[in-house]
Protein backbone atom coordinates (compact mmCIF):
# COMPACT_ATOMS: atom_id res chain seq x y z
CA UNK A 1 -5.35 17.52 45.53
CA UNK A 2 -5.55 15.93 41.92
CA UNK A 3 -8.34 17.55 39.53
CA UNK A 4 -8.35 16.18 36.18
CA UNK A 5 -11.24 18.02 34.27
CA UNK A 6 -12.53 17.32 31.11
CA UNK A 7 -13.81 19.97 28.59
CA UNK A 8 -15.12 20.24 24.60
CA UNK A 9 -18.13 17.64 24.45
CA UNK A 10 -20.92 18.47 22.65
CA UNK A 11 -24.02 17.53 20.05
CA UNK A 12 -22.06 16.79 16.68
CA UNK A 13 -23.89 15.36 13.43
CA UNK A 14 -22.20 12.00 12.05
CA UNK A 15 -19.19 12.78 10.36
CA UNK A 16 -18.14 15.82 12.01
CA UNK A 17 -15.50 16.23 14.52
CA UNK A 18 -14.73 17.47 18.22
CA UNK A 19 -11.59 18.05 20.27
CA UNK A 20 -12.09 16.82 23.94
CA UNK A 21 -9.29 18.62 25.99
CA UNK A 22 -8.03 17.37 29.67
CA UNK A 23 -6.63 19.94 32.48
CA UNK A 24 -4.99 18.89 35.64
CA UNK A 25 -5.56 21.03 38.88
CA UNK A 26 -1.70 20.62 39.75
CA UNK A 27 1.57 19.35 39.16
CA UNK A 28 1.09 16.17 40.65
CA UNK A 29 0.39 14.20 37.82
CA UNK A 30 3.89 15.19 36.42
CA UNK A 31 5.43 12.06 35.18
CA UNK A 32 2.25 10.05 34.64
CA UNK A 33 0.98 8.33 30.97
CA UNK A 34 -2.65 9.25 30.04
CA UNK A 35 -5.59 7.92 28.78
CA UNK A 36 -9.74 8.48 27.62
CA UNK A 37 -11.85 6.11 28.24
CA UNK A 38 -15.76 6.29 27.35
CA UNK A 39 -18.92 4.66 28.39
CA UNK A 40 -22.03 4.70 26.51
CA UNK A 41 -25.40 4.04 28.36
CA UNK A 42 -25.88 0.39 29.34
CA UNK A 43 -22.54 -0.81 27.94
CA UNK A 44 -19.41 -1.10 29.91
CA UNK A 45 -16.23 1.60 30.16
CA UNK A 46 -14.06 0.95 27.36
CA UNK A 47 -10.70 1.87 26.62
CA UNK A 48 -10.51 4.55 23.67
CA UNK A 49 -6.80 5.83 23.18
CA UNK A 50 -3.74 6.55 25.68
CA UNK A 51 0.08 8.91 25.58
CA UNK A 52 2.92 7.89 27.65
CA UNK A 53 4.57 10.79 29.38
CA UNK A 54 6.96 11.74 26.74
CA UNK A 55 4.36 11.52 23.68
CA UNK A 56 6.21 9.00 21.73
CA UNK A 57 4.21 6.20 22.26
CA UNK A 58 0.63 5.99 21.50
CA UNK A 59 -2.15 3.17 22.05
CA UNK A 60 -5.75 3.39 20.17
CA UNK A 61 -8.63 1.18 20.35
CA UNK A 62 -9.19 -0.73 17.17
CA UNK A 63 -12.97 1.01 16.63
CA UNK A 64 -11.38 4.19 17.19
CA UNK A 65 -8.03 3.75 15.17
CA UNK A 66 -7.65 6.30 12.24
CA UNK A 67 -10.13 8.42 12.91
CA UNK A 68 -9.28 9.29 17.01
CA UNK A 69 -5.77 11.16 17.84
CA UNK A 70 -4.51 11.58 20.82
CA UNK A 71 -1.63 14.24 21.75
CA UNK A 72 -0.31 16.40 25.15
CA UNK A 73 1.17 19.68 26.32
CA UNK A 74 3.03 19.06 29.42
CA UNK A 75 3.58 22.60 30.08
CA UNK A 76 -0.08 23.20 30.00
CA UNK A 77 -1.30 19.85 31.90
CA UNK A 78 -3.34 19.41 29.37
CA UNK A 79 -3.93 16.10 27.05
CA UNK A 80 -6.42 16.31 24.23
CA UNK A 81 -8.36 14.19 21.82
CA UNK A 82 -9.13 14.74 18.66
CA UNK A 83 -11.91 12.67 17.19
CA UNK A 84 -12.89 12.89 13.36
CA UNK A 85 -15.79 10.86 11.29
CA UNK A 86 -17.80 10.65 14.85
CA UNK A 87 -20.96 7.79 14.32
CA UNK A 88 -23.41 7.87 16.46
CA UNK A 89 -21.87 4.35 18.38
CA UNK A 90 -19.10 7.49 19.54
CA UNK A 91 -21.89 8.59 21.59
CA UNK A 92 -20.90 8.37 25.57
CA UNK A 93 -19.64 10.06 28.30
CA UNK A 94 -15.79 10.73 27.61
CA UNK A 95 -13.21 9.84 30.75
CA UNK A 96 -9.82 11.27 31.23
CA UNK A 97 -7.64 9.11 33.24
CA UNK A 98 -4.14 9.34 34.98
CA UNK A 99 -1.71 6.06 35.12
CA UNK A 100 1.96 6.49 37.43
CA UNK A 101 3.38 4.77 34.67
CA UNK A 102 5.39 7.28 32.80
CA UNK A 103 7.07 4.71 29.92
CA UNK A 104 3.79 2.31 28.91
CA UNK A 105 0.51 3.62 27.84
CA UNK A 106 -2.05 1.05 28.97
CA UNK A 107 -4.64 0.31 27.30
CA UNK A 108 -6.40 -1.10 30.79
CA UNK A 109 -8.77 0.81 33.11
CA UNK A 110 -6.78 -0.89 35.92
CA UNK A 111 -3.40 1.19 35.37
CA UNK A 112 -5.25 4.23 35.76
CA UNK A 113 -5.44 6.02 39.37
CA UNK A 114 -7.05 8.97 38.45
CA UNK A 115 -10.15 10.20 36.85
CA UNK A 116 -12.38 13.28 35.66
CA UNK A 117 -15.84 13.71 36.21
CA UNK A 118 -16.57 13.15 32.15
CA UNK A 119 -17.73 14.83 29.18
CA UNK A 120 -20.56 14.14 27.03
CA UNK A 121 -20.33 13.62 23.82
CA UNK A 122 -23.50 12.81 21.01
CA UNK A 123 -23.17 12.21 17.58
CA UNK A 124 -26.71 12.22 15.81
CA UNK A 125 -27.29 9.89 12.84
């Protein structure tokens, strides 16, 4: 059975930073590119940042670029995300996702297979 479970949200003033980490139940996600996706109330799931399998190749969302990095440690099925200078429009429920694709790291909800249950995340003003 694939778990991905999502960990490190939290209540975070403007300008401060978290570090949103991403555990997998298993080994059956071995091979697969990663991703976070978020969705703040009332708006739609958007795409936030993604690693292909190896880590060499990295894809960010434009409002995110700069300030969001994302990284893995295949030997602890874990992928994190590191997010500095949060604003309150960071606020929303933060999405792990799996994709089979090993080589590209998609940047589209659709490539992804897997997901975790979410993390908050709130960044007061």
């Amino acid at each position: 059975q694939v778990q991905l479970v999502e960990s490190g949200g939290g209540l975070v003033q403007a300008g401060g930073s978290l570090r949103l980490s991403c555990t997998v139940s298993d080994l059956t996600l071995r091979g697969y590119s990663m991703g976070w996706f978020r969705q703040a109330p009332g708006k739609e799931r958007e795409f936030v940042a993604a690693i292909n399998w190896i880590g060499n190749s990295m894809r960010y969302a434009d409002s995110v670029k700069g300030r969001f990095t994302i990284d893995r440690d295949n030997a602890k099925n874990t992928v994190y995300l590191q997010m500095n200078s949060l604003q309150p429009e960071d606020t929303a429920v933060y999405y792990c996702a799996a994709n089979a694709n090993s080589v590209v790291a998609s940047g589209s909800s659709d490539a992804y297979t897997f997901w975790g249950q979410g993390t908050q995340v709130t960044v007061s003003s």
